[in-house]
Structures are given as structure tokens and as C-alpha cells.
C-alpha atoms as a PDB file:
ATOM      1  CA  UNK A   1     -15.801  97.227  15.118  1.00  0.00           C
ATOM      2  CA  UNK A   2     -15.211  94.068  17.192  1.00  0.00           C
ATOM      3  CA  UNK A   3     -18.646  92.627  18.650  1.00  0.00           C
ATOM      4  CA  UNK A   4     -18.695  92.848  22.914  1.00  0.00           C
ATOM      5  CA  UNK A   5     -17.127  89.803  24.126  1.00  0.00           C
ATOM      6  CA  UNK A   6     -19.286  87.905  27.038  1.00  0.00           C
ATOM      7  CA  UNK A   7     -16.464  86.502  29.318  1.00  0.00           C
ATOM      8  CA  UNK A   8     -19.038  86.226  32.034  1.00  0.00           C
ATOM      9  CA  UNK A   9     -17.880  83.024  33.196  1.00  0.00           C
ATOM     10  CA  UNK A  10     -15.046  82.492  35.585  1.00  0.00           C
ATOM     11  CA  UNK A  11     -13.437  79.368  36.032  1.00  0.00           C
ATOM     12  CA  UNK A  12     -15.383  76.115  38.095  1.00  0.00           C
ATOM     13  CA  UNK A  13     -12.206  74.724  39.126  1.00  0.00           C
ATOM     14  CA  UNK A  14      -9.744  76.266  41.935  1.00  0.00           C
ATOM     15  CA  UNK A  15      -6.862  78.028  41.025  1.00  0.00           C
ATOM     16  CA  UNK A  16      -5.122  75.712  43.176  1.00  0.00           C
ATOM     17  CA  UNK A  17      -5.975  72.840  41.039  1.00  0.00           C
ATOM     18  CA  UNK A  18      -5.851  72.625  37.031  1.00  0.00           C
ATOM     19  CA  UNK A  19      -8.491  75.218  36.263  1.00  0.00           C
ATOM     20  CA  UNK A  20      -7.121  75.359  32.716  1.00  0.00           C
ATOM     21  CA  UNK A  21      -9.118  73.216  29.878  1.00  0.00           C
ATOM     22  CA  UNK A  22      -8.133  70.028  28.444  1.00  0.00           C
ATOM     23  CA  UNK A  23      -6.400  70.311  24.911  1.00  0.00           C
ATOM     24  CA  UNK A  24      -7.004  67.319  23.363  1.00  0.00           C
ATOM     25  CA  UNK A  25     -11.017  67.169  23.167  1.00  0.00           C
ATOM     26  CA  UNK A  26     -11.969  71.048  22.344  1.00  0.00           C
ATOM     27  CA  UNK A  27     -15.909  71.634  21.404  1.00  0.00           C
ATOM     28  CA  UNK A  28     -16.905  70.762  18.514  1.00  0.00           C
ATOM     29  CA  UNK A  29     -14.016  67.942  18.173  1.00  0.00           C
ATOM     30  CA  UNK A  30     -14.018  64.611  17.901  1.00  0.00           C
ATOM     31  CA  UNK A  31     -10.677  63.104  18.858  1.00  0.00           C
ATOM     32  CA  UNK A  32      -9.208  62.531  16.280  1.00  0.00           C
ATOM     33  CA  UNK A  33     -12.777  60.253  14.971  1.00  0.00           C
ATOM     34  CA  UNK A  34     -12.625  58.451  18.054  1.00  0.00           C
ATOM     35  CA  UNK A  35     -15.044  60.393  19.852  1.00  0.00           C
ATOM     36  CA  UNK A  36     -18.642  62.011  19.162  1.00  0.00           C
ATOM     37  CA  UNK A  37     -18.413  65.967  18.369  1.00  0.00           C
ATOM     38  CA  UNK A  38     -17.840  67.397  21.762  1.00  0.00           C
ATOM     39  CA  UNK A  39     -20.465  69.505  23.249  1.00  0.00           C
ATOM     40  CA  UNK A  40     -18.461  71.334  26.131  1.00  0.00           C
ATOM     41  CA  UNK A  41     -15.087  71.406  27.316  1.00  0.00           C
ATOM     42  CA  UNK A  42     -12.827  69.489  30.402  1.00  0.00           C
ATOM     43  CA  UNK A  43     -11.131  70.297  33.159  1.00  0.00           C
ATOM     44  CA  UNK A  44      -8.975  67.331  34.093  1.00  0.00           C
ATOM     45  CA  UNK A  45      -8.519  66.679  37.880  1.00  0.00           C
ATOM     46  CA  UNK A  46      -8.702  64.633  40.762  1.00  0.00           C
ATOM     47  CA  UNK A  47     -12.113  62.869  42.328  1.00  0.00           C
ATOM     48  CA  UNK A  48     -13.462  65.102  44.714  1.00  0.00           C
ATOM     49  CA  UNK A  49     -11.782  68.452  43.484  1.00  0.00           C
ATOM     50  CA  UNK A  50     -14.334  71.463  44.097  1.00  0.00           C
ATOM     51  CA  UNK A  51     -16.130  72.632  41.438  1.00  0.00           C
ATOM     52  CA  UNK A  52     -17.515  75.893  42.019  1.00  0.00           C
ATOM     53  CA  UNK A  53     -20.201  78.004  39.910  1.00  0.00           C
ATOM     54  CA  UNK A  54     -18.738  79.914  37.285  1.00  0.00           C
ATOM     55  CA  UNK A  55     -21.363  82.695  37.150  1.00  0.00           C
ATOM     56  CA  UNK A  56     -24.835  83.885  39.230  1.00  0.00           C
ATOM     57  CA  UNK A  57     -28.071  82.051  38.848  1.00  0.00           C
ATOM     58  CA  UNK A  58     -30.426  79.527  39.582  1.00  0.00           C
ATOM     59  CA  UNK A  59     -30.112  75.910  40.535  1.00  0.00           C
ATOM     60  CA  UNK A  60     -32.787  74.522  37.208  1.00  0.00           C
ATOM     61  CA  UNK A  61     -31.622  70.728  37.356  1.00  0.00           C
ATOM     62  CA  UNK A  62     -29.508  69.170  40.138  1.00  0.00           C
ATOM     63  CA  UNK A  63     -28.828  65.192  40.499  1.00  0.00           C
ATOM     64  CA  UNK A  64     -28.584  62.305  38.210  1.00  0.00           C
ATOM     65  CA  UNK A  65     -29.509  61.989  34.386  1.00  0.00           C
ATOM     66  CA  UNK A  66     -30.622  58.323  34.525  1.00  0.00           C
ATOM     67  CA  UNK A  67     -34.167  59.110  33.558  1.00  0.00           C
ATOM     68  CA  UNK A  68     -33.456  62.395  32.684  1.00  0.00           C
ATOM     69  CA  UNK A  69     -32.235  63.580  28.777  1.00  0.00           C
ATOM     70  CA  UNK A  70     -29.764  66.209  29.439  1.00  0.00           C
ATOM     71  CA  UNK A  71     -27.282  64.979  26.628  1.00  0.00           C
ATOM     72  CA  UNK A  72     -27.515  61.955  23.614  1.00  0.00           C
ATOM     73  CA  UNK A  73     -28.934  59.323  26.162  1.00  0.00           C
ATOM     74  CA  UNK A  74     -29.888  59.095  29.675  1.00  0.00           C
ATOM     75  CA  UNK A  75     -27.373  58.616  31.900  1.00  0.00           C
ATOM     76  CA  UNK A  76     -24.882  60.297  29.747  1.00  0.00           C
ATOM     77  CA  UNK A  77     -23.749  63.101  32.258  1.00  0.00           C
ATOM     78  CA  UNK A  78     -24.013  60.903  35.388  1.00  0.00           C
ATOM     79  CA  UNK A  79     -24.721  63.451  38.030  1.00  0.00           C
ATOM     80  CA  UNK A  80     -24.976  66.912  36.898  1.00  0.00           C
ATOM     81  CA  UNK A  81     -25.766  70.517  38.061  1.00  0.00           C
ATOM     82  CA  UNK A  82     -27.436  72.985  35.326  1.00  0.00           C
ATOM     83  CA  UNK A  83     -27.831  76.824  36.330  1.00  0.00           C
ATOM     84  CA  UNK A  84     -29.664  79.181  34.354  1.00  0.00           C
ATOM     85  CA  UNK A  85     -27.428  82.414  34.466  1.00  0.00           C
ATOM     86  CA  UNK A  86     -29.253  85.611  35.803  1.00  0.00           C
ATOM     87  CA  UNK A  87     -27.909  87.460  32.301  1.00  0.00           C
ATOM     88  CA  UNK A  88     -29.877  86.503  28.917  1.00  0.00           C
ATOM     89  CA  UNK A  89     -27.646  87.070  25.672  1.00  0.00           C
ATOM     90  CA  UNK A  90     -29.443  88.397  22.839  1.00  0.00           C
ATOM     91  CA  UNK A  91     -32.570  88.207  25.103  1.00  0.00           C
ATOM     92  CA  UNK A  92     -31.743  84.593  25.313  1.00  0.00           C
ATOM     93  CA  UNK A  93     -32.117  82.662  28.583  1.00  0.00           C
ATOM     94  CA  UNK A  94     -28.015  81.462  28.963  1.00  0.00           C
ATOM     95  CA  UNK A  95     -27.686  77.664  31.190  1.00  0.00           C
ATOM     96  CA  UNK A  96     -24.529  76.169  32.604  1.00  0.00           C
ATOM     97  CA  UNK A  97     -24.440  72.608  33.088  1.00  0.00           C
ATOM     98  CA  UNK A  98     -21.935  70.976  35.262  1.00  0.00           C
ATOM     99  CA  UNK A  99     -21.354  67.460  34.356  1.00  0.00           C
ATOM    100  CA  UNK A 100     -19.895  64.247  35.334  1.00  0.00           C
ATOM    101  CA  UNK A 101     -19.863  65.171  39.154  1.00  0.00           C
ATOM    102  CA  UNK A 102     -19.224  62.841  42.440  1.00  0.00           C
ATOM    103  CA  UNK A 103     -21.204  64.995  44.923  1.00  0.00           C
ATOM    104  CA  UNK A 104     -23.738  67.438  44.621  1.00  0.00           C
ATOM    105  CA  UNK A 105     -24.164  70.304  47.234  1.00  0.00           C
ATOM    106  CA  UNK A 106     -27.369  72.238  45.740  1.00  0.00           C
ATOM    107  CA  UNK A 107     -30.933  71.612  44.912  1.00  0.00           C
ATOM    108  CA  UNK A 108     -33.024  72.761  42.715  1.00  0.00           C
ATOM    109  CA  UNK A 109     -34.059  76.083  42.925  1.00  0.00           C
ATOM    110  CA  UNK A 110     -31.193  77.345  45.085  1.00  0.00           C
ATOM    111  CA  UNK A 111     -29.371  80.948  44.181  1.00  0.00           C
ATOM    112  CA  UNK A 112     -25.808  80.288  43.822  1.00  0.00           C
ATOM    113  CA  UNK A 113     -23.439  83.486  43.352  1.00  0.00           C
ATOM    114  CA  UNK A 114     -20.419  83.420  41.442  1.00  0.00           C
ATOM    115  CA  UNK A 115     -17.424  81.206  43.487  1.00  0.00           C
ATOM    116  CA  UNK A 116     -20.079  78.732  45.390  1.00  0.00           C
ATOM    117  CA  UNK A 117     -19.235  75.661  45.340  1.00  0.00           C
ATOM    118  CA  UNK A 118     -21.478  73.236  44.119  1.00  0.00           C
ATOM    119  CA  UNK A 119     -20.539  69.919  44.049  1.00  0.00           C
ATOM    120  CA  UNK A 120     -17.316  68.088  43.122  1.00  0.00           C
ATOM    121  CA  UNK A 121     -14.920  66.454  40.269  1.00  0.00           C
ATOM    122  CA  UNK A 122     -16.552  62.744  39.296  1.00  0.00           C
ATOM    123  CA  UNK A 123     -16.233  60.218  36.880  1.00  0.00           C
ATOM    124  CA  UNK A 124     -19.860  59.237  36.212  1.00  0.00           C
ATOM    125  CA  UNK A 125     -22.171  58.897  33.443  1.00  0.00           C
ATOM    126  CA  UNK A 126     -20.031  58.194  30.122  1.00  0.00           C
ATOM    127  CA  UNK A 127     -16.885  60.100  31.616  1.00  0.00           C
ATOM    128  CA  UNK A 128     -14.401  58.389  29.206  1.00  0.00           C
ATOM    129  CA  UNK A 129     -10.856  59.490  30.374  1.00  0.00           C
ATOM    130  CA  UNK A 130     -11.184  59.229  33.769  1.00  0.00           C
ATOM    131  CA  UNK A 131     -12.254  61.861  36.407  1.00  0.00           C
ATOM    132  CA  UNK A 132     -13.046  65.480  35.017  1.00  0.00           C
ATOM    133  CA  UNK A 133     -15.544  68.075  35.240  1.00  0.00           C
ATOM    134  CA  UNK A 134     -17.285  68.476  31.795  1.00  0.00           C
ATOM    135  CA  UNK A 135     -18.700  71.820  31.557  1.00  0.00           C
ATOM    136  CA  UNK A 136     -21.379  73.233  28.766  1.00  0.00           C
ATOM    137  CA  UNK A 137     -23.133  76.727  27.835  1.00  0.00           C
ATOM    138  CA  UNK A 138     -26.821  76.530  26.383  1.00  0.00           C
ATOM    139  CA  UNK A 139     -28.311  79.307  24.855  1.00  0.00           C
ATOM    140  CA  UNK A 140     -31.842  79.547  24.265  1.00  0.00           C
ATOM    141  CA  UNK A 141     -32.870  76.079  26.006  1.00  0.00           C
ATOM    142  CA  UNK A 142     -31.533  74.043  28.314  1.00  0.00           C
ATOM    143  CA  UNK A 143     -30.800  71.477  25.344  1.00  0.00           C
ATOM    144  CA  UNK A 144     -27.999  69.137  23.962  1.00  0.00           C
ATOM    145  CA  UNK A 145     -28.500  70.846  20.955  1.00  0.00           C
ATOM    146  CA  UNK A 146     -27.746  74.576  21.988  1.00  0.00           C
ATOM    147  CA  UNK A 147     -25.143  74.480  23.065  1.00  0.00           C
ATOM    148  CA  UNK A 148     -22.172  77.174  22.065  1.00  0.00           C
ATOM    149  CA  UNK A 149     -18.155  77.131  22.809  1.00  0.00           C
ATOM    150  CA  UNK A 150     -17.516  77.709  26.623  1.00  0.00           C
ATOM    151  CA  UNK A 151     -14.188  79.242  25.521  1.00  0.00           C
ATOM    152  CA  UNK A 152     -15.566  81.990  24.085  1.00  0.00           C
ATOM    153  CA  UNK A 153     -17.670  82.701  27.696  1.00  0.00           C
ATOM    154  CA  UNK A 154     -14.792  82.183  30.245  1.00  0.00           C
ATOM    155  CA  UNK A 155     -12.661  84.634  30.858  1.00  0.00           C
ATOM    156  CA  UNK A 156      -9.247  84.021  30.126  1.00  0.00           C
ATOM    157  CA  UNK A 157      -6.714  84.268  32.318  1.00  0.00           C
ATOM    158  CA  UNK A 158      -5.372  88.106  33.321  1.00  0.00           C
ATOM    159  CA  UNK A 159      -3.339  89.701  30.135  1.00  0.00           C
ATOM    160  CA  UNK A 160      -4.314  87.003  28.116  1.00  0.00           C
ATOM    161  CA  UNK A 161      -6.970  86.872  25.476  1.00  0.00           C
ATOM    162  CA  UNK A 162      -9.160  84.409  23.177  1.00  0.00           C
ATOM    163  CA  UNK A 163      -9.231  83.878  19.441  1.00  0.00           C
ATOM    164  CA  UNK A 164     -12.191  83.255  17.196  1.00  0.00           C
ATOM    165  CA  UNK A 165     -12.132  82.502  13.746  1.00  0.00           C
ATOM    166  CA  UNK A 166     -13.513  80.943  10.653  1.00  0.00           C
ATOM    167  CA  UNK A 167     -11.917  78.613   8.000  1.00  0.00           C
ATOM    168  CA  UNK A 168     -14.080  78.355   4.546  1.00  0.00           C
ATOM    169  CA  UNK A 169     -13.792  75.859   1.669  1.00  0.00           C
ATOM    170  CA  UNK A 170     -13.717  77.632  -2.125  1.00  0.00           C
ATOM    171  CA  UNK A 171     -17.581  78.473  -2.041  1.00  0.00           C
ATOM    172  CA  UNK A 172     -17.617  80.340   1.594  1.00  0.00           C
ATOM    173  CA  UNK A 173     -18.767  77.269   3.346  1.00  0.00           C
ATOM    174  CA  UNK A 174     -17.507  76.349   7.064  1.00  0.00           C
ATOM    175  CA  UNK A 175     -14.992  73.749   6.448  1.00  0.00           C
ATOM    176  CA  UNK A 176     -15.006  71.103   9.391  1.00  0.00           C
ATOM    177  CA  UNK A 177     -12.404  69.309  10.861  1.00  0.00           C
ATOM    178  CA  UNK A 178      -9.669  71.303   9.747  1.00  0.00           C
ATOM    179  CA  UNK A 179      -6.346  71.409  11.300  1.00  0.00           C
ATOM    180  CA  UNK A 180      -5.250  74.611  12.938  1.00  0.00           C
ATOM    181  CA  UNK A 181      -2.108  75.238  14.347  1.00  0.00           C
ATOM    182  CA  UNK A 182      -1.818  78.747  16.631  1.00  0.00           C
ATOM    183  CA  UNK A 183       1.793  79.973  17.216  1.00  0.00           C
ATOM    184  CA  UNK A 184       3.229  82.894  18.396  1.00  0.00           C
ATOM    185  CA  UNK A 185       5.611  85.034  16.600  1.00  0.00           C
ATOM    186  CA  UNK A 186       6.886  86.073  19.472  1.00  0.00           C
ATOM    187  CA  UNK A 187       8.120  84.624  22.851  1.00  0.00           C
ATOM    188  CA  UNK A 188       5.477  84.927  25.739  1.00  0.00           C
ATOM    189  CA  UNK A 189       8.674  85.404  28.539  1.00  0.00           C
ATOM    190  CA  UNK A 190      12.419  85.499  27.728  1.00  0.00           C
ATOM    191  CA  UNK A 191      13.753  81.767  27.431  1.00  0.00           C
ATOM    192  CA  UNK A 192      10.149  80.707  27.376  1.00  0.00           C
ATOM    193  CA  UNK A 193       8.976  77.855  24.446  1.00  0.00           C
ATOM    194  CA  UNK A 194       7.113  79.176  21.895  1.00  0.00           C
ATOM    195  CA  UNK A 195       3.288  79.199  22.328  1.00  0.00           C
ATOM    196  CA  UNK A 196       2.000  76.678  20.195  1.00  0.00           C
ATOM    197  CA  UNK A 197      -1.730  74.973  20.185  1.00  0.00           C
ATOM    198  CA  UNK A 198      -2.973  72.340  18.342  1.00  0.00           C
ATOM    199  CA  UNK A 199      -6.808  72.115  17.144  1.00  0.00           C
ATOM    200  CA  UNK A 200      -9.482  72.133  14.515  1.00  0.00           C
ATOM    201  CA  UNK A 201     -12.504  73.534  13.464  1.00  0.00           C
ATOM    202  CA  UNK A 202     -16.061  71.945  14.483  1.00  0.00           C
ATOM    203  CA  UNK A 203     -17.490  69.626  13.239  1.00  0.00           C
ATOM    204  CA  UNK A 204     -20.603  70.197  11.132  1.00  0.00           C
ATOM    205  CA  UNK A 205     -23.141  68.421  13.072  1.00  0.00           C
ATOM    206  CA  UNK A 206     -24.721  69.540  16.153  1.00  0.00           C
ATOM    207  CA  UNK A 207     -22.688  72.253  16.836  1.00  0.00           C
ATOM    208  CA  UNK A 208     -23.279  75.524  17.482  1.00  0.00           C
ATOM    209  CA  UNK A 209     -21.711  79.179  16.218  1.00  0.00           C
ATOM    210  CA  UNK A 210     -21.863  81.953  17.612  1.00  0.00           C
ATOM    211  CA  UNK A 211     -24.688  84.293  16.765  1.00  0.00           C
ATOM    212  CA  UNK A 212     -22.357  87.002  16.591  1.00  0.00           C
ATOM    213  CA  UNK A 213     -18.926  86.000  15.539  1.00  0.00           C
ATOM    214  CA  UNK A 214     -19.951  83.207  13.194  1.00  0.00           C
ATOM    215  CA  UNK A 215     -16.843  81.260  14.445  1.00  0.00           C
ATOM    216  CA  UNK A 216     -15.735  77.526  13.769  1.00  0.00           C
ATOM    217  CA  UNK A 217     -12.911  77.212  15.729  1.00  0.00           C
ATOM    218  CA  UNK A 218     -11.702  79.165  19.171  1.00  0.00           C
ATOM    219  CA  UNK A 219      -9.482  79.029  21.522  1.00  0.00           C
ATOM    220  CA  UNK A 220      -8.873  80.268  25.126  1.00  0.00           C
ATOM    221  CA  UNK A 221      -5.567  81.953  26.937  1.00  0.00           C
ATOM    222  CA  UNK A 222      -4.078  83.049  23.811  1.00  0.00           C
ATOM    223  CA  UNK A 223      -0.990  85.219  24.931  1.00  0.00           C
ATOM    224  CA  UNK A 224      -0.918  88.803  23.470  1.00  0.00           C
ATOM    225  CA  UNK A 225       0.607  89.602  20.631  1.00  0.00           C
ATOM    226  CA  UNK A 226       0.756  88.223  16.897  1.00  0.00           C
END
């Protein structure tokens, strides 16, 4: 029996815009080597491009990370929102953090529903690649260290689906950094390319499974079929 899936989260980026995730810096990735392990997941797009809340809660932490620790170092995140979703997941408190923004629209505090908007696209703090929104789930505490893969908690996009898995050396351990290649047997519309994604699994520092699924490596808007 497959575990419930928690696709609570829908996207913080308008439709209109690129509300679709980066492919090249997944969570739990490094780049390549280039990069520390990845904590979240991007959404590429233009200074000043809405970002809206992608679930209900409360406004926890709202403005810059100078003197605040929200990831490695201060001043990582630049300006950042954090909401602490009104659902708890295994009787966990679940947080949202919103980073890298331009503006902020909300305080601290503040009830935001689903679809708010609450702030906007940036480039600050230690945005390397140029403007995005970075965006993390925290489980537990509002913490650089528990965090989980967003992909597994936004919903995908309609008919499409996610996939979770695990890759294990010859004693059953996680084995990190592995490349993955996801294709599809079959074609998603008639004279369409192949589906084909390019990843690998997490690394083995400060990263986060699943409690259920035990994952190290997922992946969002997976088209059906094998």
C-alpha cells in the first residue's frame, strides 16, 4: 500500500510566469561539485515576479537574514519570508521559507491563505545565478537542517505525477550522488520528444528523507505512464 502523498503545496510563482522548478540544482544536489548540497529548490524568473504563498499559515519570520541564521551563515537568504503551515505532518509543525526575495509584503504574524502574495522574485543574499525565488520545507523546526524535498510537497501539475525512489550500494546503504536518468517509454503527445530528466540522488550530508518514503532522489511532473 502506497503511503498518502502530502501535495499540500501549490505553486509560489504565477502560472503566467515559469512556475516550474529549475533542473539543474535539485535538493540535495550539488552542481555538479560546484555548489553546496542544495537545501530547497528554484524557480527561475524575472526581478519583481510575484511570489505568492503556496499553502495557509502564519507569517513566523519576515525580512532580512543579516543577523538572523536562517541557512549556513547570516545573510545567506537575503530577504526571506518563512510561514509555518496550519497542517503538522506526523504531528510535526511543517514551515515554508521563501528566499532570496526583492520586496516583502507581510509581517510577522500575519495569516496568509493559500494564493496571497507575499513578496516578490530577488536576487539577494548568496543568490548565485541570478534572480530566482528559492523555496524550502522544514519539518519539525524552522531549521537549515530539517529541511525535506519540496518536490515531494507541491503538487504537480494536473494529470501528472511525482516519483520517489531509492538507489543502494551492495550493503543496502543510500548511495549519494548517483546519476539518474528518467525516460519515458512512451510519448507524452503524438510527435512530442521523449520525456527525459536528468538528476541524482542526495547527497549524504545534511539532507533530509522522508520519514515515510525513505527516498534519495525525487522528482516532480513526471508524465503518466512507464
Amino acid at each position: 500500500m502506497l503511503p498518502e502523498a502530502h501535495f499540500w503545496l501549490h505553486r509560489p510563482i504565477p502560472e503566467t510566469s515559469q512556475d516550474y522548478l529549475a533542473p539543474t540544482y535539485r535538493y540535495g544536489s550539488t552542481q555538479g561539485g560546484t555548489l553546496r548540497p542544495h537545501h530547497g529548490v528554484d524557480f527561475e524568473n524575472e526581478r519583481g515576479t510575484p511570489v505568492l504563498a503556496a499553502d495557509t499559515g502564519s507569517v513566523v519570520f519576515a525580512g532580512s537574514d543579516a543577523d538572523v541564521t536562517l541557512g549556513p551563515e547570516p545573510g545567506f537568504y537575503g530577504m526571506a519570508v518563512v510561514v509555518r503551515s496550519q497542517r503538522t505532518f506526523l504531528q510535526q509543525p511543517v514551515y515554508v521559507l521563501y528566499a532570496h526575495l526583492e520586496t516583502i509584503m507581510v509581517s510577522v504574524g500575519q495569516l496568509l491563505v493559500t494564493g496571497d502574495q507575499l513578496g516578490t522574485v530577488g536576487g539577494s543574499g548568496v543568490a548565485k545565478g541570478g534572480s530566482h525565488l528559492h523555496l524550502e520545507v522544514r519539518v519539525g523546526h524552522n531549521d537549515y537542517l530539517a529541511t525535506r524535498n519540496p518536490e515531494l510537497w507541491l503538487r504537480p501539475y494536473s494529470d501528472w505525477g511525482a516519483l520517489a525512489g531509492r538507489v543502494t550500494d551492495s550493503n543496502g546503504q543510500l548511495a549519494p550522488l548517483t546519476n539518474i536518468t528518467i525516460r519515458s517509454v512512451e510519448l507524452v503527445e503524438e510527435d512530442a520528444k521523449p520525456f527525459r530528466r536528468y538528476l541524482t540522488t542526495y547527497v549524504s550530508e545534511t539532507i533530509n528523507t522522508d520519514e515515510i518514503l525513505g527516498e534519495n532522489f525525487a522528482i516532480i511532473d513526471v508524465p503518466p505512464g512507464k
